[in-house]
PDB file of N, CA and C in Angstrom:
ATOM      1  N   UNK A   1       0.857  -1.177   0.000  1.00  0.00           N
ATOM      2  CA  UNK A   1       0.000   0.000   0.000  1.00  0.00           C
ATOM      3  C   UNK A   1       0.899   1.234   0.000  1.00  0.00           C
ATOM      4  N   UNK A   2       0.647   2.479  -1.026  1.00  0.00           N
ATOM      5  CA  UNK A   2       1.151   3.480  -1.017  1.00  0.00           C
ATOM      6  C   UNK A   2       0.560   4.463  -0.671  1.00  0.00           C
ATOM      7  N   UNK A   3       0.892   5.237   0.218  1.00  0.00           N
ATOM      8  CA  UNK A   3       0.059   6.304   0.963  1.00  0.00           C
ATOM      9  C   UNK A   3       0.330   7.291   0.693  1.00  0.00           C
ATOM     10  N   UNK A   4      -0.119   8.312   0.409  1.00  0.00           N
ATOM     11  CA  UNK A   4       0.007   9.717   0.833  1.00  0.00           C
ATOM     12  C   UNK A   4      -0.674  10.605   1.485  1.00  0.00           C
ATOM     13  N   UNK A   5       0.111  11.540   2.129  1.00  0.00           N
ATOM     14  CA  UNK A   5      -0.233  12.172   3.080  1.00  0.00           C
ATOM     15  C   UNK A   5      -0.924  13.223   2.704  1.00  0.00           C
ATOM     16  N   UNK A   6      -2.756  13.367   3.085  1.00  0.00           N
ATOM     17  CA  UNK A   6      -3.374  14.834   2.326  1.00  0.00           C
ATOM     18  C   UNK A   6      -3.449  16.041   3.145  1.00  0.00           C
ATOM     19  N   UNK A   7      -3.645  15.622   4.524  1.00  0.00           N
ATOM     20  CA  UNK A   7      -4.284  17.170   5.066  1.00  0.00           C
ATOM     21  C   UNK A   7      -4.741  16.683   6.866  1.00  0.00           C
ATOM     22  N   UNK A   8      -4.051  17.408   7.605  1.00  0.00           N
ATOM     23  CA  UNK A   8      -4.662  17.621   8.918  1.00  0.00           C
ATOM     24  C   UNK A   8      -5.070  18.940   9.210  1.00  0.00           C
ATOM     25  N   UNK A   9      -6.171  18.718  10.224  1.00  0.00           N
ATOM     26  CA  UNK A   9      -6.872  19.403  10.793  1.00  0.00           C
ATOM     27  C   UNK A   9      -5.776  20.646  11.157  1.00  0.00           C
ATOM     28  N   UNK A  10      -6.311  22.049  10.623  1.00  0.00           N
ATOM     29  CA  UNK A  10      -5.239  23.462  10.675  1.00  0.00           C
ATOM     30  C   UNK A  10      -5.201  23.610  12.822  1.00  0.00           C
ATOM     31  N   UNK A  11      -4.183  23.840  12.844  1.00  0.00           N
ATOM     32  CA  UNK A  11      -4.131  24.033  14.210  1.00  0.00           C
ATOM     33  C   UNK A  11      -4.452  23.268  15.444  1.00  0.00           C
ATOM     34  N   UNK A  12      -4.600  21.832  15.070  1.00  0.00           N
ATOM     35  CA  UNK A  12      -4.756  20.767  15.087  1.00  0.00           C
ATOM     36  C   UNK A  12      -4.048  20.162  16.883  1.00  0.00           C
ATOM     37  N   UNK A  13      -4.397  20.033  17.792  1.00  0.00           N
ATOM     38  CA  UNK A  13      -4.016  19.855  19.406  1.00  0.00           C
ATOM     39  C   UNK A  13      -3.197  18.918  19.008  1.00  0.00           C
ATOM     40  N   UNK A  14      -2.153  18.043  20.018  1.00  0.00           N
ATOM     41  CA  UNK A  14      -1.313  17.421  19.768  1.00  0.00           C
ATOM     42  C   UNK A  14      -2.223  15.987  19.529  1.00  0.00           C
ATOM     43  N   UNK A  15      -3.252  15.580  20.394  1.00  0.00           N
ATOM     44  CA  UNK A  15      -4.151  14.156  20.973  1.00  0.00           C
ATOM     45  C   UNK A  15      -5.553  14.435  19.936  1.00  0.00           C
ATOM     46  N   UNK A  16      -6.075  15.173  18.769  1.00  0.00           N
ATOM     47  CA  UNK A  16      -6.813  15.197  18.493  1.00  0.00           C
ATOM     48  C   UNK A  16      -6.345  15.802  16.567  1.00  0.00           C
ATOM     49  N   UNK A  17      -6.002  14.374  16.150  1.00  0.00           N
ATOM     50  CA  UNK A  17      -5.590  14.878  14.828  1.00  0.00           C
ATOM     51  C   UNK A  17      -6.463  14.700  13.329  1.00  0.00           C
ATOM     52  N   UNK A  18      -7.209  14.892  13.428  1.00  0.00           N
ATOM     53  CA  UNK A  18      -8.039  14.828  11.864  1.00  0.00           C
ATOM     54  C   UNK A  18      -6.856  14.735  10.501  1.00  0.00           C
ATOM     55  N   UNK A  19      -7.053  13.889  10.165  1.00  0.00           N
ATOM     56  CA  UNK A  19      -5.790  13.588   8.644  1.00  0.00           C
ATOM     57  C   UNK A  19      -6.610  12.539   7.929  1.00  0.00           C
ATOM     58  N   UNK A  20      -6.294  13.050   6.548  1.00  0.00           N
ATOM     59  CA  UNK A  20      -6.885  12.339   5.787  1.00  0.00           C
ATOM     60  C   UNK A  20      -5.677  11.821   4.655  1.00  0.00           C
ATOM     61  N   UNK A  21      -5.480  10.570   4.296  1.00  0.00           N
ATOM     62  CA  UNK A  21      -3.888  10.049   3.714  1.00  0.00           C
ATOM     63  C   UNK A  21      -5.035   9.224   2.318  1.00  0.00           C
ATOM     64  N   UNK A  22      -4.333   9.278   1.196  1.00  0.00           N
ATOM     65  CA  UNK A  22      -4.897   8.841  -0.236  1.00  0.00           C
ATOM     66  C   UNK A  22      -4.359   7.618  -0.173  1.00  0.00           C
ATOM     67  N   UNK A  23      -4.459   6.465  -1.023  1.00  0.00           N
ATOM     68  CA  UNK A  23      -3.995   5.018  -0.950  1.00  0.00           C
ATOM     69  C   UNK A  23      -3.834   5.292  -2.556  1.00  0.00           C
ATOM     70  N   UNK A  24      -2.397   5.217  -2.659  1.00  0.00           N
ATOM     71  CA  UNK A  24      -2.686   5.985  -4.267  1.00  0.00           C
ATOM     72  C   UNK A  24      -2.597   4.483  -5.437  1.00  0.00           C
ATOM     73  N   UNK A  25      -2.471   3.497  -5.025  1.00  0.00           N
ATOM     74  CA  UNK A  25      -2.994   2.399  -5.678  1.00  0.00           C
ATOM     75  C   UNK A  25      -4.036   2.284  -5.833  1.00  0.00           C
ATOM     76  N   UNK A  26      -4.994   2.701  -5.252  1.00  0.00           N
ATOM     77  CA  UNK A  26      -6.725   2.077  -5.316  1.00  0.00           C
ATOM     78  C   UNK A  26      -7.425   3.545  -5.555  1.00  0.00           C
ATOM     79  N   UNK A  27      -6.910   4.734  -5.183  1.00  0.00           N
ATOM     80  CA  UNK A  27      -7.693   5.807  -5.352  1.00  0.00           C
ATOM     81  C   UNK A  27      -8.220   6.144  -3.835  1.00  0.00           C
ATOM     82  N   UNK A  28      -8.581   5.561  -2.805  1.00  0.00           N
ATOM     83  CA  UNK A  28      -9.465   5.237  -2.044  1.00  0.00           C
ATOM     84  C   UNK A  28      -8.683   6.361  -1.073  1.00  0.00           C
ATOM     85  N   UNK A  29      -9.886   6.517   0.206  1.00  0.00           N
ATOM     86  CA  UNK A  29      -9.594   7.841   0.851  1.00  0.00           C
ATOM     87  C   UNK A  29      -9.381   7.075   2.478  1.00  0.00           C
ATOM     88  N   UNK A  30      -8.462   7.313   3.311  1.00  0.00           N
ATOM     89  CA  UNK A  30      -8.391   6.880   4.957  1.00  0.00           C
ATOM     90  C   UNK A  30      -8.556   8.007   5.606  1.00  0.00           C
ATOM     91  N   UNK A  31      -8.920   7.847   6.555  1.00  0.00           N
ATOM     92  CA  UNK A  31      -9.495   9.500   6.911  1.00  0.00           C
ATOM     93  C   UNK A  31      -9.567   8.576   8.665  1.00  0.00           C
ATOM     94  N   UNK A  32      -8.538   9.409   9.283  1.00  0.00           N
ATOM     95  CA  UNK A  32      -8.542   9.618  10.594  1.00  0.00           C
ATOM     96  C   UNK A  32      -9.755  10.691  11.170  1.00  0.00           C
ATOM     97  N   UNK A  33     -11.083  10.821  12.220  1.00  0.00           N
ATOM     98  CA  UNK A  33     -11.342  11.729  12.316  1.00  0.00           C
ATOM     99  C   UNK A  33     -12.345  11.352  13.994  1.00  0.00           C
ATOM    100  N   UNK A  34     -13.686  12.479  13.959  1.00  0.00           N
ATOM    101  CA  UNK A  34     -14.122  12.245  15.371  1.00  0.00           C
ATOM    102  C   UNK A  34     -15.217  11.059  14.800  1.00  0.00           C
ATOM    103  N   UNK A  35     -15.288  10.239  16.058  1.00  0.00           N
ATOM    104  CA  UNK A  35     -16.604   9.031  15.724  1.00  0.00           C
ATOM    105  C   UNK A  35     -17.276   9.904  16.399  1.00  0.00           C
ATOM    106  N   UNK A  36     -19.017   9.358  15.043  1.00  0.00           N
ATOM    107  CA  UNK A  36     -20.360  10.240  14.957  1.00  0.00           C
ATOM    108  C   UNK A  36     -21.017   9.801  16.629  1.00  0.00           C
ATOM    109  N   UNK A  37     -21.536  10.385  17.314  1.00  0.00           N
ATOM    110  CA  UNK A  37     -21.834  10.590  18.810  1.00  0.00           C
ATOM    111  C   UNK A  37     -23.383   9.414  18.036  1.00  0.00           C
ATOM    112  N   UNK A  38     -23.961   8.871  19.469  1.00  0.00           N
ATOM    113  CA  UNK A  38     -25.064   7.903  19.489  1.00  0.00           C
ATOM    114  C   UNK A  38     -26.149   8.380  18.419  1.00  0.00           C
ATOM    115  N   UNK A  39     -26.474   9.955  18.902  1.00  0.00           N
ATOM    116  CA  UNK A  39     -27.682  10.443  18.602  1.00  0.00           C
ATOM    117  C   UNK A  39     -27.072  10.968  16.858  1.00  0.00           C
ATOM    118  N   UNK A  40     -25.958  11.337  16.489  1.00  0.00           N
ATOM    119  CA  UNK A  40     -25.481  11.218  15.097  1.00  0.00           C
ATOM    120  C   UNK A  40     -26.153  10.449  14.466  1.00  0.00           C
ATOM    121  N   UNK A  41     -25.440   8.945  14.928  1.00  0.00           N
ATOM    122  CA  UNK A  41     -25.328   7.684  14.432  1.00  0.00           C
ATOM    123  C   UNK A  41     -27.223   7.008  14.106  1.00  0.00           C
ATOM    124  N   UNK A  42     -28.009   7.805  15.166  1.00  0.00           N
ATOM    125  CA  UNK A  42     -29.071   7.662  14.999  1.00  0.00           C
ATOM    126  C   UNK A  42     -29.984   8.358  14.231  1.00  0.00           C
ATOM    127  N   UNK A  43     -29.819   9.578  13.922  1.00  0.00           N
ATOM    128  CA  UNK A  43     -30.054  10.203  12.940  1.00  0.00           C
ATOM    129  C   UNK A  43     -29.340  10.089  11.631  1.00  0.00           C
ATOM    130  N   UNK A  44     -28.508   9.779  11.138  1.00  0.00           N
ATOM    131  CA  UNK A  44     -28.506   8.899   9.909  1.00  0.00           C
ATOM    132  C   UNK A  44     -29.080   7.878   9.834  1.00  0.00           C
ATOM    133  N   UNK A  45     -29.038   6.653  10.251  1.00  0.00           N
ATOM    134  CA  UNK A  45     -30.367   5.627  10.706  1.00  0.00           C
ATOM    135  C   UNK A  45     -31.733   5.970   9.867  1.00  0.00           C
ATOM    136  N   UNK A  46     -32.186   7.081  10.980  1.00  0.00           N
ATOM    137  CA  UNK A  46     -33.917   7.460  10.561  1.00  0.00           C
ATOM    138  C   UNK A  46     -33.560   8.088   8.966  1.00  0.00           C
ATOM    139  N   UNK A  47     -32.662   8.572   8.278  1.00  0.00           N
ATOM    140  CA  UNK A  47     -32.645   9.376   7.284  1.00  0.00           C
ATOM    141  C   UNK A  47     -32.568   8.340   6.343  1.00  0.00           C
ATOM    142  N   UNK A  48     -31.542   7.158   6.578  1.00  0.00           N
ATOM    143  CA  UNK A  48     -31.536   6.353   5.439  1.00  0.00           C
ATOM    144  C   UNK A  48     -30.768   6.330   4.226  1.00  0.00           C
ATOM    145  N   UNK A  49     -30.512   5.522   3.629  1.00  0.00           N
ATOM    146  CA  UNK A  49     -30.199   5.682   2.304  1.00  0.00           C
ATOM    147  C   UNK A  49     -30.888   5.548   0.838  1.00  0.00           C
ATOM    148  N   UNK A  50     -30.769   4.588   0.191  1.00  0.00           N
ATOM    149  CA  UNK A  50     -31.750   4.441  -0.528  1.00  0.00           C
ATOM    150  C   UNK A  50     -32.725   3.204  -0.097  1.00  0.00           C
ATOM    151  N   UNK A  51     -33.968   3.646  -0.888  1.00  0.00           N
ATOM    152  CA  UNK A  51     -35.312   1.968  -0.585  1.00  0.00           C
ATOM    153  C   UNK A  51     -34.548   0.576  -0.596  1.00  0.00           C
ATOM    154  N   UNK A  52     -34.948  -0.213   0.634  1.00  0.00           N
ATOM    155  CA  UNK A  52     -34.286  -1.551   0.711  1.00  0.00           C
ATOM    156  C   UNK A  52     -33.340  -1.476   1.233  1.00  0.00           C
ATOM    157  N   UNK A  53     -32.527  -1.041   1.648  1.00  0.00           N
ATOM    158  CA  UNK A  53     -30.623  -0.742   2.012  1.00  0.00           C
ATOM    159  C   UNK A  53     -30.898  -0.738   3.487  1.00  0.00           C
ATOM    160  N   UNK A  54     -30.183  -1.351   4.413  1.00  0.00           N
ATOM    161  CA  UNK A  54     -30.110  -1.349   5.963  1.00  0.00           C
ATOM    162  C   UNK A  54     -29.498  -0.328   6.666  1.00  0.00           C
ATOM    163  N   UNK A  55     -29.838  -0.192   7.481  1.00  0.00           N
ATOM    164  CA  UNK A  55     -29.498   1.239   8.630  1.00  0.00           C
ATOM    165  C   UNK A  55     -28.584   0.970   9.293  1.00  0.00           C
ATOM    166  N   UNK A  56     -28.431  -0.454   9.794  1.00  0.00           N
ATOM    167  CA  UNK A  56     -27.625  -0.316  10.577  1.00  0.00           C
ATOM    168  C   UNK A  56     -26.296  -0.381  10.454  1.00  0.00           C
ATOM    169  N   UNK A  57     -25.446  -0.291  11.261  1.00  0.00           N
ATOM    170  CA  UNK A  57     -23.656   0.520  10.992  1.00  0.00           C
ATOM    171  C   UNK A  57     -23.666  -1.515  10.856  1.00  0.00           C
ATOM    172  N   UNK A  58     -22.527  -1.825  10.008  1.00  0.00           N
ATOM    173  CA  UNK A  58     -21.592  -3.340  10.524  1.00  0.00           C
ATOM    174  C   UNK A  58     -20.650  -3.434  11.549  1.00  0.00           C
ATOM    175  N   UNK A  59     -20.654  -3.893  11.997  1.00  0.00           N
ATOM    176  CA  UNK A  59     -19.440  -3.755  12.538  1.00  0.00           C
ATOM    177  C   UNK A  59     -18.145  -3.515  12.188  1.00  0.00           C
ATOM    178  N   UNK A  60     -17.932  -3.866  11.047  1.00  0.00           N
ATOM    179  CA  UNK A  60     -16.300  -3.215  10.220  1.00  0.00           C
ATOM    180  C   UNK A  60     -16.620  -2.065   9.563  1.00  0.00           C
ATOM    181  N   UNK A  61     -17.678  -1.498   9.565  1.00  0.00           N
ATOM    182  CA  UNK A  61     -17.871  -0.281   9.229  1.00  0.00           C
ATOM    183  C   UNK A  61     -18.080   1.165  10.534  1.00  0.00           C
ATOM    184  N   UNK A  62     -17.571   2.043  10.231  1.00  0.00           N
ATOM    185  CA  UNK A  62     -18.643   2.653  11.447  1.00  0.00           C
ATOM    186  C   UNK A  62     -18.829   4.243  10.600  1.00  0.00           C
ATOM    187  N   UNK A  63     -19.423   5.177  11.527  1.00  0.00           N
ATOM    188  CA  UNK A  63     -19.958   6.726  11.046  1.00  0.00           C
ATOM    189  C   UNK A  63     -18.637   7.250  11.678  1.00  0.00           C
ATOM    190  N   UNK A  64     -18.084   8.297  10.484  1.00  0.00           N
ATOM    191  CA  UNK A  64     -17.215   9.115  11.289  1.00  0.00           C
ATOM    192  C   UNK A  64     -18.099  11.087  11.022  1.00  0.00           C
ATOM    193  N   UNK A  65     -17.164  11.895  12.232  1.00  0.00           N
ATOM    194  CA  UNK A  65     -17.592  12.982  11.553  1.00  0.00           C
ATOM    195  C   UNK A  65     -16.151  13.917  11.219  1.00  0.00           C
ATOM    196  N   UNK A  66     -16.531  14.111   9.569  1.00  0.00           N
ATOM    197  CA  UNK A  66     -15.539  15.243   9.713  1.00  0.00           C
ATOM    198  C   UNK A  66     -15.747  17.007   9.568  1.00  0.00           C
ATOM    199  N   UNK A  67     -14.977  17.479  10.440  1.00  0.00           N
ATOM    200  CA  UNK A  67     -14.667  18.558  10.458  1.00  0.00           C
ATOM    201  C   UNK A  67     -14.778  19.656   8.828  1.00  0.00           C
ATOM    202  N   UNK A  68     -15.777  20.278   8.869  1.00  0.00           N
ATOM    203  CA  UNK A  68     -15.860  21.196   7.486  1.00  0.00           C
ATOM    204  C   UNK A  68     -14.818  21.590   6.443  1.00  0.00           C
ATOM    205  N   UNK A  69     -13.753  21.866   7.908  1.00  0.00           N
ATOM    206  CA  UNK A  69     -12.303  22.084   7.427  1.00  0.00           C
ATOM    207  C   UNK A  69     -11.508  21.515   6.299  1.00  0.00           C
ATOM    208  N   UNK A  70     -11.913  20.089   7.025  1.00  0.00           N
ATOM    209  CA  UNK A  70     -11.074  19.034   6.604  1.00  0.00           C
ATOM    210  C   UNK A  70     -11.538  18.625   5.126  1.00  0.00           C
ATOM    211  N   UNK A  71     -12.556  19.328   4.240  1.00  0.00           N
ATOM    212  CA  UNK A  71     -13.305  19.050   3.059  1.00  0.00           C
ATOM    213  C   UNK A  71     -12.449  19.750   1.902  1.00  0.00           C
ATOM    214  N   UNK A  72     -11.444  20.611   2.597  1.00  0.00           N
ATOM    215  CA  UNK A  72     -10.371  20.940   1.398  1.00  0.00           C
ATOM    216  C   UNK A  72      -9.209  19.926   1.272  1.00  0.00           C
ATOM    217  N   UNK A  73      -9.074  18.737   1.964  1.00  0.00           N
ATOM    218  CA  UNK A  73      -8.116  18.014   1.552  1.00  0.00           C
ATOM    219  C   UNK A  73      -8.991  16.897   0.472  1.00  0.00           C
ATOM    220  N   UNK A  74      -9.963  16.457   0.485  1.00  0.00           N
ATOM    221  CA  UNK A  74     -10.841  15.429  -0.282  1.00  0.00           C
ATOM    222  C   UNK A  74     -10.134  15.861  -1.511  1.00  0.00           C
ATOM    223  N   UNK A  75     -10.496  14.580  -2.650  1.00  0.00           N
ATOM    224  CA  UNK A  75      -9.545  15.064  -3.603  1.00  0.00           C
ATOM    225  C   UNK A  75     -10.845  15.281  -4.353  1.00  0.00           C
ATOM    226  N   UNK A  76     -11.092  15.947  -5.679  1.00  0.00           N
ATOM    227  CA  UNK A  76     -12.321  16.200  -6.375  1.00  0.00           C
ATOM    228  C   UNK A  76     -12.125  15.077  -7.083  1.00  0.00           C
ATOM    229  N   UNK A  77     -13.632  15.710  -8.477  1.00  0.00           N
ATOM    230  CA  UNK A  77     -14.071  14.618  -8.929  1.00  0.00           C
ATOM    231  C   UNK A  77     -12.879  14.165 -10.157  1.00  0.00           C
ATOM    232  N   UNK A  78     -12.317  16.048 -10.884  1.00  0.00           N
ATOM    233  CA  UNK A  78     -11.010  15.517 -11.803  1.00  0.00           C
ATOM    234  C   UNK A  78     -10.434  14.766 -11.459  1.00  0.00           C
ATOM    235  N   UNK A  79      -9.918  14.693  -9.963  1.00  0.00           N
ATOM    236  CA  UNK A  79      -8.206  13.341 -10.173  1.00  0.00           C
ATOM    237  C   UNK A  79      -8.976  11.896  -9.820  1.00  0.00           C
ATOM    238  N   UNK A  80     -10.688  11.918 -10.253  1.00  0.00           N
ATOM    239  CA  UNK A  80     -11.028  10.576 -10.270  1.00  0.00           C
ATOM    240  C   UNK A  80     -10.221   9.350 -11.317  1.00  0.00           C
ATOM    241  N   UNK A  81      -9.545   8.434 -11.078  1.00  0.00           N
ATOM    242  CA  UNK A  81      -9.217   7.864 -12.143  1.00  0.00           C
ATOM    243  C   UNK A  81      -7.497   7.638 -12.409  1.00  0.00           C
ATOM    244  N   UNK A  82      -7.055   8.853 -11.912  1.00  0.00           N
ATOM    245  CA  UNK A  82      -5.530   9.232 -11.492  1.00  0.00           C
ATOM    246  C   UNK A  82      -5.110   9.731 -10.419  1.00  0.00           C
ATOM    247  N   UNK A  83      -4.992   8.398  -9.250  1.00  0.00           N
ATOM    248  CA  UNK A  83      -5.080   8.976  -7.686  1.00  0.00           C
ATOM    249  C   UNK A  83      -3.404   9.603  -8.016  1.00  0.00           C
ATOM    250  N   UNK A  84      -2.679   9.463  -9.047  1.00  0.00           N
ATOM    251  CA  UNK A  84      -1.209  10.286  -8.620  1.00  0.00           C
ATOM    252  C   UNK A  84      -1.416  11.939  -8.948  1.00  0.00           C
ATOM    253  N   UNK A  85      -2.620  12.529  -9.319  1.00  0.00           N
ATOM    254  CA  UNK A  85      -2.983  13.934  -9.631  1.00  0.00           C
ATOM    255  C   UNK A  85      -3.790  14.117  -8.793  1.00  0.00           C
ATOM    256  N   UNK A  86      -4.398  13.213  -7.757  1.00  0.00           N
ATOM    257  CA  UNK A  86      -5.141  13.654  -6.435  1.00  0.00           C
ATOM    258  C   UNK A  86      -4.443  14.586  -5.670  1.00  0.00           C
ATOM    259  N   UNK A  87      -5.544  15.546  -4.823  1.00  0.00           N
ATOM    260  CA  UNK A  87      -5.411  16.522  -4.209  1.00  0.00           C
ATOM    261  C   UNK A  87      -4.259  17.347  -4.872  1.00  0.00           C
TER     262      UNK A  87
END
């Protein structure tokens, strides 16, 4: 796996680091950030996704939340396709 490093949280405490790192083999996004609080996690739930699709989290999955901030490291939709022109 090849990683790169996109973006932490600006001003960021030493114990509370929001970073988001590209997997530039697969395209795919890792994203360190805060886990979504009960009542989050439950309100996505009631909102849903599409008809038929289950609510509930898996267990190898879970809700994270990120920080508004942190939406300038995401890479757009151009470097879809060529994670080495991401972000």
């Amino acid at each position: 796996m090849k990683l790169r490093f996109l973006g932490i949280i600006p001003n960021t405490p030493g114990n509370e680091s929001p970073t988001i790192w590209l997997d530039e083999e697969t395209g795919d996004l890792l994203i360190q950030s805060y886990k979504a609080t009960e009542a989050e996690v439950k309100a996505c739930q009631e909102i849903g996704s599409i008809p038929g699709h289950g609510t509930d989290v898996p267990d190898h999955e879970t809700i994270i939340r990120l920080p508004k901030v942190m939406r300038q490291f995401i890479p757009g939709p151009e470097s879809e396709g060529n994670a080495s022109e991401a972000a």
